[in-house]
Every structure is written in structure tokens, then in C-alpha cells.
N, C-alpha and C. Protein backbone atom coordinates (compact mmCIF):
# COMPACT_ATOMS: atom_id res chain seq x y z
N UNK A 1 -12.26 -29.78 -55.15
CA UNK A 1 -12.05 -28.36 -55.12
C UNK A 1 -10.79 -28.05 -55.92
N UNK A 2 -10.85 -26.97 -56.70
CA UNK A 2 -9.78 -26.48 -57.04
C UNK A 2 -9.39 -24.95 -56.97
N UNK A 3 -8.41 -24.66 -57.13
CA UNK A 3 -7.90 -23.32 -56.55
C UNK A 3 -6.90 -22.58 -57.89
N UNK A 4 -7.05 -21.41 -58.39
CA UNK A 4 -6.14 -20.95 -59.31
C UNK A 4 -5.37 -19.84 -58.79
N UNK A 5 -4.17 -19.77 -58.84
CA UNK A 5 -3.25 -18.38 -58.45
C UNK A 5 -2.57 -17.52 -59.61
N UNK A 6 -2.62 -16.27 -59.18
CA UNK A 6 -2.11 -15.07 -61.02
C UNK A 6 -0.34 -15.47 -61.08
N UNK A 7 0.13 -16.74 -59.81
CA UNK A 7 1.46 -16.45 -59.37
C UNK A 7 1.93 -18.31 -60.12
N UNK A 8 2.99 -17.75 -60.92
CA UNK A 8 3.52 -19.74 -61.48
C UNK A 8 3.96 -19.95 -60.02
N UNK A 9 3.89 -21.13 -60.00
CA UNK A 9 5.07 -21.51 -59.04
C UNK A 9 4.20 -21.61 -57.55
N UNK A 10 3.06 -20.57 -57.24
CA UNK A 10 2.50 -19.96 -56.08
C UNK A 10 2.47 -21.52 -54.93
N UNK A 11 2.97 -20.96 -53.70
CA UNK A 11 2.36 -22.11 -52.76
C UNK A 11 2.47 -21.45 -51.59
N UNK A 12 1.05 -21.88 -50.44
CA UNK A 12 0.65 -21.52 -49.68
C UNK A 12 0.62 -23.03 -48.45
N UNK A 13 0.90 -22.50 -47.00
CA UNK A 13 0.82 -22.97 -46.14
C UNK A 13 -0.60 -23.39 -45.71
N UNK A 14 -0.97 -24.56 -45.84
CA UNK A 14 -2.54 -24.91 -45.33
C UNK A 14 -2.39 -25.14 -43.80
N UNK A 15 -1.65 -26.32 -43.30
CA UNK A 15 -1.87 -26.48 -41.92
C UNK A 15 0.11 -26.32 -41.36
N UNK A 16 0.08 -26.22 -40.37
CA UNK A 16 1.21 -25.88 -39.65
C UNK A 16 2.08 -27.27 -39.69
N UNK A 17 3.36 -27.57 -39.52
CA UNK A 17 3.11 -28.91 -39.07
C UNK A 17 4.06 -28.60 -37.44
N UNK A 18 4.07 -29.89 -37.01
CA UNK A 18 4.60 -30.23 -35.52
C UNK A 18 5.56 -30.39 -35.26
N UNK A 19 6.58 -30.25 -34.41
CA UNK A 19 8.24 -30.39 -34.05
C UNK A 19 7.87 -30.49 -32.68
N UNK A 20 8.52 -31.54 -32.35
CA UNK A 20 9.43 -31.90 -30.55
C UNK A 20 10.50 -31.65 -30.49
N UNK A 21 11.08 -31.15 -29.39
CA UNK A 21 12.41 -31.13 -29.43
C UNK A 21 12.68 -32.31 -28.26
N UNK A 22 13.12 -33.36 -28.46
CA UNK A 22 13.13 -34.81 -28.20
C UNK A 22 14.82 -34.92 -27.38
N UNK A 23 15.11 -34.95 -26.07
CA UNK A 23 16.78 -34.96 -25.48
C UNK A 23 17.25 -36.46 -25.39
N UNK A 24 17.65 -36.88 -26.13
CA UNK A 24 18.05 -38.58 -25.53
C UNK A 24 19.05 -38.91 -24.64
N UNK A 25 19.74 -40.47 -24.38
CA UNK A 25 20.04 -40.60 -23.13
C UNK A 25 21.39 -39.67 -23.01
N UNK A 26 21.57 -39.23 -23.75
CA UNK A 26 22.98 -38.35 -23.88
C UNK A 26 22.82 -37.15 -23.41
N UNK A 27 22.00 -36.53 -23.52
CA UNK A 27 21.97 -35.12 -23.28
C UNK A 27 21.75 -34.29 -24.82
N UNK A 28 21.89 -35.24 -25.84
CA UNK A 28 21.58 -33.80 -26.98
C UNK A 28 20.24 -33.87 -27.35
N UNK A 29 19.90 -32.59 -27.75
CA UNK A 29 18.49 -32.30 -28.19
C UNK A 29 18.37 -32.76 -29.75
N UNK A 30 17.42 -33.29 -30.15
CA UNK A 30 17.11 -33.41 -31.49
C UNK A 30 15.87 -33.02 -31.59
N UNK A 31 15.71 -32.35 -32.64
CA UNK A 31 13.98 -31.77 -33.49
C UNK A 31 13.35 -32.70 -33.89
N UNK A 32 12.38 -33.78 -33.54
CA UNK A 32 11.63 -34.63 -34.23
C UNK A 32 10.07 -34.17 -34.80
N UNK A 33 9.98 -34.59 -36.35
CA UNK A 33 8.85 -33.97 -36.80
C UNK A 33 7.59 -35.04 -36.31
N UNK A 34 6.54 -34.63 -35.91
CA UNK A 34 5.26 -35.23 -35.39
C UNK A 34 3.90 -35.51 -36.39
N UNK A 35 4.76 -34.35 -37.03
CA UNK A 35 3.62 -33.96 -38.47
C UNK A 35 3.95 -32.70 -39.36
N UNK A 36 4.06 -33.70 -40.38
CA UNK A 36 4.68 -32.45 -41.96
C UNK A 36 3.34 -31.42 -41.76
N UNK A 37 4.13 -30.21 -42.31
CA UNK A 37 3.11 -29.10 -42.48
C UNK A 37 1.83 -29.73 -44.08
N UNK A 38 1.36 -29.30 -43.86
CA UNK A 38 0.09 -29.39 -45.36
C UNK A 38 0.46 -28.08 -46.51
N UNK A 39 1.26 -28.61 -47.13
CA UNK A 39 1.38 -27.36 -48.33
C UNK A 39 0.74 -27.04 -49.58
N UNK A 40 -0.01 -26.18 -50.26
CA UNK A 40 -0.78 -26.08 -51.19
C UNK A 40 0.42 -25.56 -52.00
N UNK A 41 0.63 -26.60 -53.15
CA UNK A 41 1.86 -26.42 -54.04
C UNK A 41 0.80 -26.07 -55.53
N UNK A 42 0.89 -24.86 -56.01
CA UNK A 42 0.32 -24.46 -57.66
C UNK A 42 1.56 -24.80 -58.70
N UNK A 43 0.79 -25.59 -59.44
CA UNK A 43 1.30 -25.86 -60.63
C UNK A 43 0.69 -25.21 -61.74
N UNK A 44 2.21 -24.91 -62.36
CA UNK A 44 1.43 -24.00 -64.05
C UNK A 44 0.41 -24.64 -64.98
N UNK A 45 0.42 -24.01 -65.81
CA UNK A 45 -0.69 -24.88 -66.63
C UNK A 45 -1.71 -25.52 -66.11
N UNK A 46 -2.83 -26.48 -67.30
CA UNK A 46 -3.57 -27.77 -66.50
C UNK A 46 -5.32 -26.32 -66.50
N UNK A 47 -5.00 -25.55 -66.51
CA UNK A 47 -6.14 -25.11 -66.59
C UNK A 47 -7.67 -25.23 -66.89
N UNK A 48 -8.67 -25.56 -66.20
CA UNK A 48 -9.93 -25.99 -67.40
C UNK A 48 -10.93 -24.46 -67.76
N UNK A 49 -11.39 -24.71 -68.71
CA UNK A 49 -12.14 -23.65 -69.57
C UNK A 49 -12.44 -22.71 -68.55
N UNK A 50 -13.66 -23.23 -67.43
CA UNK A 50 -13.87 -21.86 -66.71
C UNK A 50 -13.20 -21.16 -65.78
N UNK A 51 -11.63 -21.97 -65.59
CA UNK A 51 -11.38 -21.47 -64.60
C UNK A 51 -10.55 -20.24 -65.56
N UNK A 52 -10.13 -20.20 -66.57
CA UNK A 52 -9.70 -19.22 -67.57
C UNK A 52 -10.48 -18.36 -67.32
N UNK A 53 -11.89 -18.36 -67.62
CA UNK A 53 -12.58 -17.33 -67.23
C UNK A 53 -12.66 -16.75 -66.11
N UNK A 54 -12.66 -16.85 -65.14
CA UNK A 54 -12.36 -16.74 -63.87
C UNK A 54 -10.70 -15.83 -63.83
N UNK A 55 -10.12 -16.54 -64.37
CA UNK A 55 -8.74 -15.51 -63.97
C UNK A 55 -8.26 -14.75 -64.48
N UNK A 56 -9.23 -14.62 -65.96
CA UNK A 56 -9.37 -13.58 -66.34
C UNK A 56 -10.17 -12.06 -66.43
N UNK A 57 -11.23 -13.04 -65.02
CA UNK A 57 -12.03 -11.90 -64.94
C UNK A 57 -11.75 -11.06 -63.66
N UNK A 58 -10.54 -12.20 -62.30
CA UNK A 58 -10.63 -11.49 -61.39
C UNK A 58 -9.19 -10.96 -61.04
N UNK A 59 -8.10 -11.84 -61.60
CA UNK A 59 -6.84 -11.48 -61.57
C UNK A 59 -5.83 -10.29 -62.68
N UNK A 60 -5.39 -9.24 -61.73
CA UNK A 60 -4.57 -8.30 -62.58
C UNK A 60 -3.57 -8.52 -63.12
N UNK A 61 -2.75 -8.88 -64.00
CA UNK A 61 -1.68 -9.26 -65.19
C UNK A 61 -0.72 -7.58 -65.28
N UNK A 62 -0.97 -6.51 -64.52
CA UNK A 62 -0.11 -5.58 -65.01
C UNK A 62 1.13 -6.20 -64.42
N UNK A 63 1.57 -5.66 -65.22
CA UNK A 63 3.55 -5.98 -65.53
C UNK A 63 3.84 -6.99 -65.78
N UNK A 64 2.97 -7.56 -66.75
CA UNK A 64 3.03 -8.61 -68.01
C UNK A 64 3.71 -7.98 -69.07
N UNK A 65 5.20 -8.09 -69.51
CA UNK A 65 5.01 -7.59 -71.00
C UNK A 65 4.39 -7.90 -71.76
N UNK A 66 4.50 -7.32 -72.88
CA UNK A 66 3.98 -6.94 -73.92
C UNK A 66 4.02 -8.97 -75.15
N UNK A 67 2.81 -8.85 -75.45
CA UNK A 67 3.34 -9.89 -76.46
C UNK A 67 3.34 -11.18 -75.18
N UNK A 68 3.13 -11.41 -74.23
CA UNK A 68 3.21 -12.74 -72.69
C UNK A 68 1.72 -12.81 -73.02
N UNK A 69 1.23 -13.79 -72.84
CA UNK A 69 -0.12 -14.31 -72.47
C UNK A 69 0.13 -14.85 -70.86
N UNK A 70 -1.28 -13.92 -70.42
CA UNK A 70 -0.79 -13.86 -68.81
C UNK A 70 -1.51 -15.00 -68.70
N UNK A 71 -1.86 -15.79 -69.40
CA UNK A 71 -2.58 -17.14 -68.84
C UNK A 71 -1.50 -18.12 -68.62
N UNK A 72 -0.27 -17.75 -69.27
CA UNK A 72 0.93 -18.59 -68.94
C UNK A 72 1.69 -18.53 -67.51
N UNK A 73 0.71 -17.38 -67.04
CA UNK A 73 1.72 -17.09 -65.27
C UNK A 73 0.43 -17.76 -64.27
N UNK A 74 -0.68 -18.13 -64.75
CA UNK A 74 -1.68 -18.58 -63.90
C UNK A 74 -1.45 -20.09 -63.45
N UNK A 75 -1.41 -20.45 -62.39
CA UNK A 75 -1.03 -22.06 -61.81
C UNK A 75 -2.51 -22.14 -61.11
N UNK A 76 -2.88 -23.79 -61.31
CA UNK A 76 -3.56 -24.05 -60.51
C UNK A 76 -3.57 -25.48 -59.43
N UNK A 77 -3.84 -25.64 -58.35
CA UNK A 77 -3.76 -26.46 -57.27
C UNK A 77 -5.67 -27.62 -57.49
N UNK A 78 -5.31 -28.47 -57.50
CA UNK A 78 -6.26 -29.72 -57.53
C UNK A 78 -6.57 -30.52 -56.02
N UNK A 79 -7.49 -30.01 -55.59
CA UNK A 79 -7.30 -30.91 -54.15
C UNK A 79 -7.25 -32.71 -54.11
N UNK A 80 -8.45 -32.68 -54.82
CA UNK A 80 -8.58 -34.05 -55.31
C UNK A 80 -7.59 -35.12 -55.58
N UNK A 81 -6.46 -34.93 -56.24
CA UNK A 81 -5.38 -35.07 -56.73
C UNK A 81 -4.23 -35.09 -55.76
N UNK A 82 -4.28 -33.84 -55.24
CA UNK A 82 -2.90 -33.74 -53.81
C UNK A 82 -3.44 -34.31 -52.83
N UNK A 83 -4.76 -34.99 -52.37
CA UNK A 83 -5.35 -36.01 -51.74
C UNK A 83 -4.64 -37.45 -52.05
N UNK A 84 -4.31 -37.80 -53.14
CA UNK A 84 -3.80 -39.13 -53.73
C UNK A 84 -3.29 -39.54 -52.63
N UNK A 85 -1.85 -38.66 -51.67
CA UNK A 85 -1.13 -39.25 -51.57
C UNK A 85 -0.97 -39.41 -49.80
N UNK A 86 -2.52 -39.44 -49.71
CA UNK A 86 -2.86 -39.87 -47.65
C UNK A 86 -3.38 -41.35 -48.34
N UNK A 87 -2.87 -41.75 -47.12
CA UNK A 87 -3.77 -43.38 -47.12
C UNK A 87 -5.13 -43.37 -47.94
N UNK A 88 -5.66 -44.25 -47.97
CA UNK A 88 -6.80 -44.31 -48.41
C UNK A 88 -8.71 -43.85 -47.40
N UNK A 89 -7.72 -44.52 -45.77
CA UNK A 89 -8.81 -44.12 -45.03
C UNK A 89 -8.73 -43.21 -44.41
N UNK A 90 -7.43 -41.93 -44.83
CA UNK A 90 -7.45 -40.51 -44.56
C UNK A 90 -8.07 -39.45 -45.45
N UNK A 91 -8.25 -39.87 -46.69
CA UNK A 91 -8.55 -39.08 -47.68
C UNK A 91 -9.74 -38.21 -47.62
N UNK A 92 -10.86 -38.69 -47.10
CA UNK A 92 -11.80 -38.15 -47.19
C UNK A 92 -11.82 -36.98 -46.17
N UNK A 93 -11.36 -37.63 -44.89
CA UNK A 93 -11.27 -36.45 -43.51
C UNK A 93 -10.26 -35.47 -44.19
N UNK A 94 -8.80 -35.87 -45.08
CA UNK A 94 -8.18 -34.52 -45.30
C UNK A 94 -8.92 -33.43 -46.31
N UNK A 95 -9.64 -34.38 -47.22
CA UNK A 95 -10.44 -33.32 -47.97
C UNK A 95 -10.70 -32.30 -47.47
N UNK A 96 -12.10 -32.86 -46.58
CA UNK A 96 -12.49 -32.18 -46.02
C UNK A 96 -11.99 -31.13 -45.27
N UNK A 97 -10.90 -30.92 -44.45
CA UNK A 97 -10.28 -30.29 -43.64
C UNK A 97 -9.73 -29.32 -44.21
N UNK A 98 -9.09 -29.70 -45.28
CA UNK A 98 -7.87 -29.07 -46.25
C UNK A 98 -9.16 -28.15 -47.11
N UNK A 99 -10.07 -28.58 -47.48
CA UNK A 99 -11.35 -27.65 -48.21
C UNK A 99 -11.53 -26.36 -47.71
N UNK A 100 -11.71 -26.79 -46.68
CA UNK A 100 -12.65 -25.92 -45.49
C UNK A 100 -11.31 -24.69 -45.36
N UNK A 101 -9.90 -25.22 -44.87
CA UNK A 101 -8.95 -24.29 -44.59
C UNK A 101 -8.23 -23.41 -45.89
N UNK A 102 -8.92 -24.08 -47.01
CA UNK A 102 -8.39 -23.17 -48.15
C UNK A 102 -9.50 -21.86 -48.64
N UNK A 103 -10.71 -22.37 -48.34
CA UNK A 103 -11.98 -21.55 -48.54
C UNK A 103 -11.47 -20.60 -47.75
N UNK A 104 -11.05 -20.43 -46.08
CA UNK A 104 -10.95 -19.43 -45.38
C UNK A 104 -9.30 -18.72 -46.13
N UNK A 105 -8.66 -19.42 -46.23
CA UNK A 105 -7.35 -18.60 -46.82
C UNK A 105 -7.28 -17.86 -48.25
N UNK A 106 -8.73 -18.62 -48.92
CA UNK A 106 -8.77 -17.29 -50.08
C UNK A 106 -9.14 -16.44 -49.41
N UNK A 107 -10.50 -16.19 -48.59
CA UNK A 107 -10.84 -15.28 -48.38
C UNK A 107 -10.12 -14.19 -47.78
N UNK A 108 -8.71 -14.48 -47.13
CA UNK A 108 -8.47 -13.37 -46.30
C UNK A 108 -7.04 -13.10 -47.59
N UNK A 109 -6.90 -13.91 -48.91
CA UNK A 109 -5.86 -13.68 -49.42
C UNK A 109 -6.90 -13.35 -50.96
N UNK A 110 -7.46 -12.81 -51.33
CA UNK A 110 -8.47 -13.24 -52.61
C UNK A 110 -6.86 -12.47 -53.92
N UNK A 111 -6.19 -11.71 -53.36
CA UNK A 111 -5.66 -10.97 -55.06
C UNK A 111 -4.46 -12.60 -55.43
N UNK A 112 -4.32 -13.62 -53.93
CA UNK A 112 -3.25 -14.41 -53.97
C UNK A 112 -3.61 -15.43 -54.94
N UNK A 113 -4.80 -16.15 -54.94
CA UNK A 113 -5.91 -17.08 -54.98
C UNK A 113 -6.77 -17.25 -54.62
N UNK A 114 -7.83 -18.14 -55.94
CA UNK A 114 -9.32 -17.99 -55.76
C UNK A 114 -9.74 -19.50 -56.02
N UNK A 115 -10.25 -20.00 -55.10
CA UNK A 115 -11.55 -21.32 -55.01
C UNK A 115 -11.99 -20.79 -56.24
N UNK A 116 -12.20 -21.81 -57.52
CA UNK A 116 -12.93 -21.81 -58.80
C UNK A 116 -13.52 -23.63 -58.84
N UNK A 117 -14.99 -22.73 -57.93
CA UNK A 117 -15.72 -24.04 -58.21
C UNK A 117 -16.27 -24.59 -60.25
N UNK A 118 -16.57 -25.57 -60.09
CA UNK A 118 -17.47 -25.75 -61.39
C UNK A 118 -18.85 -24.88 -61.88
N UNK A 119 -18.94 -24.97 -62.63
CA UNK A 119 -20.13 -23.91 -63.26
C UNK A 119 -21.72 -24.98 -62.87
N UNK A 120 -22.14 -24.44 -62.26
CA UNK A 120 -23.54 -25.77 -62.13
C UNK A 120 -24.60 -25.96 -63.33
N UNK A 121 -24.77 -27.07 -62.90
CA UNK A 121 -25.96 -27.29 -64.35
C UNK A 121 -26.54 -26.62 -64.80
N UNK A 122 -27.49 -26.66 -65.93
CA UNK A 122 -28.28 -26.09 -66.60
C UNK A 122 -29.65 -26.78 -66.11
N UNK A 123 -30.96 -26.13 -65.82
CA UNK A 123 -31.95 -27.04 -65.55
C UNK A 123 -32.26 -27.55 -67.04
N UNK A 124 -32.62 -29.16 -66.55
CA UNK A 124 -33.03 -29.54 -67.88
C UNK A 124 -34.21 -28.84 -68.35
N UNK A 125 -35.35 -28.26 -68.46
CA UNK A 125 -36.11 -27.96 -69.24
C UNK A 125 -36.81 -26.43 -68.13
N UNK A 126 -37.97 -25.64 -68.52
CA UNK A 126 -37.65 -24.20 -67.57
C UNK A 126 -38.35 -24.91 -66.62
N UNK A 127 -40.10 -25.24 -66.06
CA UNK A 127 -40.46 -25.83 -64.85
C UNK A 127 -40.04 -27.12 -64.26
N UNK A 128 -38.58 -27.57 -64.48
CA UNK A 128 -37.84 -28.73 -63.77
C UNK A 128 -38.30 -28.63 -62.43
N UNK A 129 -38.17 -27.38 -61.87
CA UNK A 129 -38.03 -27.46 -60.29
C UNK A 129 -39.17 -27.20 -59.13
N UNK A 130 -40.26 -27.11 -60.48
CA UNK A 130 -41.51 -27.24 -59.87
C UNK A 130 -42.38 -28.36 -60.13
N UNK A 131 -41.55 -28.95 -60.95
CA UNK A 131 -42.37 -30.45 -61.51
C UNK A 131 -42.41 -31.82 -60.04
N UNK A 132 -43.69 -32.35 -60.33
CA UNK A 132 -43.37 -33.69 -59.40
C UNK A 132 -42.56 -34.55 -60.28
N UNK A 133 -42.18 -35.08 -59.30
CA UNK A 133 -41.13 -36.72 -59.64
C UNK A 133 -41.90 -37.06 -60.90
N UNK A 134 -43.42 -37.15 -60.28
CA UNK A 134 -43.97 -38.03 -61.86
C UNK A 134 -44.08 -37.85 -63.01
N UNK A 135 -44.05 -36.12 -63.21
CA UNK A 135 -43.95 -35.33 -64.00
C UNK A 135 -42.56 -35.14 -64.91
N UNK A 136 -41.19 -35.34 -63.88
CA UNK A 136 -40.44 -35.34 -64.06
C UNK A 136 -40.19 -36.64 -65.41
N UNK A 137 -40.21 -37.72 -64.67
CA UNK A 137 -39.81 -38.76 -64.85
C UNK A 137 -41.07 -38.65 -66.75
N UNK A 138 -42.03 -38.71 -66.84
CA UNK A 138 -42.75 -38.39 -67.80
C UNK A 138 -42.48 -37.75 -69.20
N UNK A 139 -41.87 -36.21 -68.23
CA UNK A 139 -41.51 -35.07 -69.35
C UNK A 139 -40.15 -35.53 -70.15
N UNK A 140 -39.52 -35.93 -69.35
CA UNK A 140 -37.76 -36.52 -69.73
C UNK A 140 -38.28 -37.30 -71.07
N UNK A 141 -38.99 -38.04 -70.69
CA UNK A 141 -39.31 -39.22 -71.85
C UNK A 141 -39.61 -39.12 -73.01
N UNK A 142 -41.06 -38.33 -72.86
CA UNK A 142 -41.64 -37.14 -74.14
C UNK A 142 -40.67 -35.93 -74.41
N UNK A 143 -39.57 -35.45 -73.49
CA UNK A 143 -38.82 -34.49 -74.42
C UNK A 143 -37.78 -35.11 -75.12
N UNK A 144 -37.66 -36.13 -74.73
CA UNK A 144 -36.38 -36.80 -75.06
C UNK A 144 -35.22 -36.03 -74.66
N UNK A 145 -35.24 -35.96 -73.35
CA UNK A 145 -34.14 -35.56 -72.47
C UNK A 145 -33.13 -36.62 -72.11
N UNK A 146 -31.61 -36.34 -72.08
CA UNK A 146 -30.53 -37.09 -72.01
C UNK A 146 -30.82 -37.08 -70.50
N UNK A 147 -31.07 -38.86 -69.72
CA UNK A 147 -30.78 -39.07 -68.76
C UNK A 147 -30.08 -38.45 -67.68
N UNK A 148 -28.69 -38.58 -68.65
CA UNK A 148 -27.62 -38.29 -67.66
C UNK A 148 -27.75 -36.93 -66.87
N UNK A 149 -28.26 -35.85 -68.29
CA UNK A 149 -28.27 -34.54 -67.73
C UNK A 149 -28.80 -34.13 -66.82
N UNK A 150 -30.21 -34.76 -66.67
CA UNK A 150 -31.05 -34.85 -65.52
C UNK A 150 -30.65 -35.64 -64.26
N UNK A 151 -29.67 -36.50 -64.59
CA UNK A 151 -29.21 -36.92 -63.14
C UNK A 151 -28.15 -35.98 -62.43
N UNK A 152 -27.16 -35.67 -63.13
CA UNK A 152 -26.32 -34.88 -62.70
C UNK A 152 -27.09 -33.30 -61.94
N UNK A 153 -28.07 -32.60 -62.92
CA UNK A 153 -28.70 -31.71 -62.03
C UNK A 153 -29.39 -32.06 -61.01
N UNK A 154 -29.68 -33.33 -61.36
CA UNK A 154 -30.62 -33.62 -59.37
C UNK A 154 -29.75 -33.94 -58.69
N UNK A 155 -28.69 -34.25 -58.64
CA UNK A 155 -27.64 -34.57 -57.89
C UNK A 155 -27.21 -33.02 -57.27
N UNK A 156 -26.96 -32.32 -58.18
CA UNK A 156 -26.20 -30.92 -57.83
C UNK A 156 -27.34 -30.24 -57.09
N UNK A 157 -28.33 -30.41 -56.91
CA UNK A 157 -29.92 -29.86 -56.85
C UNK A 157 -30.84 -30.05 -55.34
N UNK A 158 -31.60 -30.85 -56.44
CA UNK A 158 -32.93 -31.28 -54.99
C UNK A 158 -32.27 -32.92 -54.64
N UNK A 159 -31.60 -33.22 -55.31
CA UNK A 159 -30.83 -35.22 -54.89
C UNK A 159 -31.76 -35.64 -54.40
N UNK A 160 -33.47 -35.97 -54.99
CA UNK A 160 -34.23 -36.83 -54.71
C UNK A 160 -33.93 -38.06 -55.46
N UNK A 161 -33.47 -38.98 -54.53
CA UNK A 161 -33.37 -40.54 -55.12
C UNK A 161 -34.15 -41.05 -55.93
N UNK A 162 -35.26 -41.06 -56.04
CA UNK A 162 -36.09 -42.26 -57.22
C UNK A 162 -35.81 -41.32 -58.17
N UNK A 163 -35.60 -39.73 -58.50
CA UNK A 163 -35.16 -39.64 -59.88
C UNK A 163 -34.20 -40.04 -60.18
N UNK A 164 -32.90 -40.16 -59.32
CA UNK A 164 -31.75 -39.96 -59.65
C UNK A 164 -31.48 -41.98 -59.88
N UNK A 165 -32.19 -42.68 -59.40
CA UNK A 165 -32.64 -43.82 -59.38
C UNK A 165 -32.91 -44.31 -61.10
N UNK A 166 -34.14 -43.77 -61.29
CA UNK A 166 -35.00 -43.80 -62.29
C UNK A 166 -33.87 -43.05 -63.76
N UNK A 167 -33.20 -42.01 -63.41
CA UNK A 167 -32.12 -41.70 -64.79
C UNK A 167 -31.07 -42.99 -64.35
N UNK A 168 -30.51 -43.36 -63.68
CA UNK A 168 -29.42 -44.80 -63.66
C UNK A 168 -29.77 -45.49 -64.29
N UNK A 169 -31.31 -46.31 -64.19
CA UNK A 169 -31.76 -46.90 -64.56
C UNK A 169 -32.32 -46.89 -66.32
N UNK A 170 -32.02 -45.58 -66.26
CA UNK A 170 -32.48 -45.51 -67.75
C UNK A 170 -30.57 -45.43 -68.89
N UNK A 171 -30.27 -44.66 -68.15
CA UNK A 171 -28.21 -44.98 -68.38
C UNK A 171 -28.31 -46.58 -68.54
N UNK A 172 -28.15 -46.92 -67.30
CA UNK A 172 -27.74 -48.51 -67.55
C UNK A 172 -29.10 -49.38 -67.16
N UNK A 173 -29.20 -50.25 -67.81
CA UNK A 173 -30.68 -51.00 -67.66
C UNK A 173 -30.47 -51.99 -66.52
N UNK A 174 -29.11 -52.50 -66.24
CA UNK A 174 -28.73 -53.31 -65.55
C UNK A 174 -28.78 -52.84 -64.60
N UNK A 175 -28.94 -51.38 -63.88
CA UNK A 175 -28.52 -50.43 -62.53
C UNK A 175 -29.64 -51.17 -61.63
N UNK A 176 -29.35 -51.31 -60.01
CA UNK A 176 -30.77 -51.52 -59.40
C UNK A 176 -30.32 -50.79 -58.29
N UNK A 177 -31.62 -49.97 -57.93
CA UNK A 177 -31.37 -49.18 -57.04
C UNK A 177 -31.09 -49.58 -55.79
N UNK A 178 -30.29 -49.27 -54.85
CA UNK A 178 -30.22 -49.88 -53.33
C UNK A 178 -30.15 -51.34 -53.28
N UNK A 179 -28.98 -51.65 -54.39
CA UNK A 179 -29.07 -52.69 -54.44
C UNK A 179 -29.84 -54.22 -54.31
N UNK A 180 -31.33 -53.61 -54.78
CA UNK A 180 -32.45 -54.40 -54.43
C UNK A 180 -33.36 -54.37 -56.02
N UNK A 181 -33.64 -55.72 -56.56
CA UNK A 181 -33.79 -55.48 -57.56
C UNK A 181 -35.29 -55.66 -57.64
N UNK A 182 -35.55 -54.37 -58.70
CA UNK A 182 -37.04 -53.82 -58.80
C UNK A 182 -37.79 -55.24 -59.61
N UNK A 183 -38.84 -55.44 -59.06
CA UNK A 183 -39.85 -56.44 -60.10
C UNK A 183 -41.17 -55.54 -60.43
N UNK A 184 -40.64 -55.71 -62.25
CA UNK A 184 -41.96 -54.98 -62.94
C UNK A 184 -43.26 -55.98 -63.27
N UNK A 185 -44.45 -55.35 -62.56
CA UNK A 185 -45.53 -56.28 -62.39
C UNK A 185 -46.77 -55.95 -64.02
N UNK A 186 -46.34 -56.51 -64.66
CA UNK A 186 -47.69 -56.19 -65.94
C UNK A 186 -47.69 -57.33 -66.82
């Protein structure tokens, strides 16, 4: 997921974090942290193509002077990336968590920042999505359709395995699906 703000610099509070106030054998109180807050820190620049479009289609730039390209005040936040730095067998649960709590904080902040998903595929050819597998797998061949393209839209798509199987396999010859290797009988 990624996130773009009209603000350089912009950062937003994702999760709260935790404080004890902890008395030891003395009698003084100390603040112990339990858990850092989760901060969504925007960095300038780094922009990709559509998200330009995007912030230029939904974010206002008045009181930009004159002669500024307001694409220079736009920052954007990479979840993927600010994930790096949990363990390895936290990463996936913070994704997730941190996803979910930024989706709801555009929404109640949209002029602050905006979730700019990816642009989704193109179907490979116009009846892709009414075609059978066999058809599929057929037409690719006779159109001379790029594998890959067709894997990536079934992935984003209907993610029926033997196509997405069957384009690997045509990518790399060496691929075997489910790690079980196919024997061709002729």
C-alpha cells in the first residue's frame, strides 16, 4: 500500500503507543514505554507515474506560488518499505493492521491523504473473462500473448491456479507447479 499527502514533510499517527508509570523500590515514579506509537512518516519525492495523477487530480495546490511545481510539496509514505523494520515474523500481521488503520484514516482525513492503489491490469484480450481455462490457455498461444501479462491479470482477477500455473510454466520452463513435477505423456 501506498499513501500520498499535498503536505512535504506530512506525518500521521497510526497506532497510539503505551506508557506505565512504573514506582521502584524508592518511591520515584518513572514512565516506561510498553510500545512505541506507529507513525506514518511522508517523505518528499519518490513519486510513481499514477500516483502523480492522482494528486493531481484530487489535491488543491492554492497558495503555491507562482512558477513552484506543486508536485514538489507532494510526499509519499510506502508501507511495504516502513514494514522493513519489524522482525521478520511481524511483518506480515503489521501490514496488515497498519493497512487496514490507514484506509480508515484517509477516509475520515481525505484533503490530508489518499491510499493510491496501483492501476489494475488490462484484460489480456476483450472475452478473457468469459473464456474457459482451455480456451484461455489456447488463445494466449495463437495470439501470441505475453505470458506474464496474463499471469499477473489472473492473479489480480479470477487467481485460477492451472492458468496462473500454465503462464509460470511457460515464463520459466523449469517452474513446476506445487512443487510436483508434471510428466508429459505422448
Amino acid at each position: 500500500m501506498r499513501a500520498i499527502s499535498p503536505h512535504a514533510g506530512y506525518t500521521i499517527q497510526v497506532f497510539e503507543g503505551i506508557e506505565q508509570v512504573v514506582v521502584d523500590a524508592r518511591g520515584f515514579a518513572n514512565t516506561v514505554t510498553l510500545k512505541k506509537p506507529v507513525l506514518a512518516r511522508f517523505q518528499q519525492g519518490g513519486l510513481l507515474d499514477y500516483e502523480v495523477d492522482v494528486a493531481l487530480e484530487y489535491f488543491n495546490f492554492s497558495g503555491v506560488p507562482d512558477g513552484v511545481n506543486p508536485l514538489t510539496r507532494v510526499a509519499s509514505f510506502d508501507l511495504e518499505a516502513y514494514c522493513q523494520q519489524f522482525p521478520e515474523n511481524e511483518r506480515s500481521e503489521m501490514y496488515v493492521q497498519i493497512d487496514k488503520r490507514m484506509r480508515e484514516l484517509s477516509e475520515r482525513f481525505p484533503s490530508e491523504f489518499r491510499i493510491v492503489d496501483p492501476p489494475r491490469k488490462m484484460e489480456p484480450w476483450p472475452s478473457y473473462d468469459e473464456d474457459s481455462i482451455e480456451d484461455i490457455l489456447k488463445f494466449r498461444e495463437r495470439l501470441r500473448i505475453n505470458a506474464e501479462s496474463v499471469r499477473l491479470y489472473e492473479v489480480e482477477n479470477k487467481n485460477r491456479q492451472p492458468i496462473i500455473d500454465a503462464m509460470l510454466q511457460v515464463e520459466d520452463p523449469d517452474y513446476v507447479p506445487g512443487g510436483e513435477e508434471i510428466v508429459v505423456e505422448g
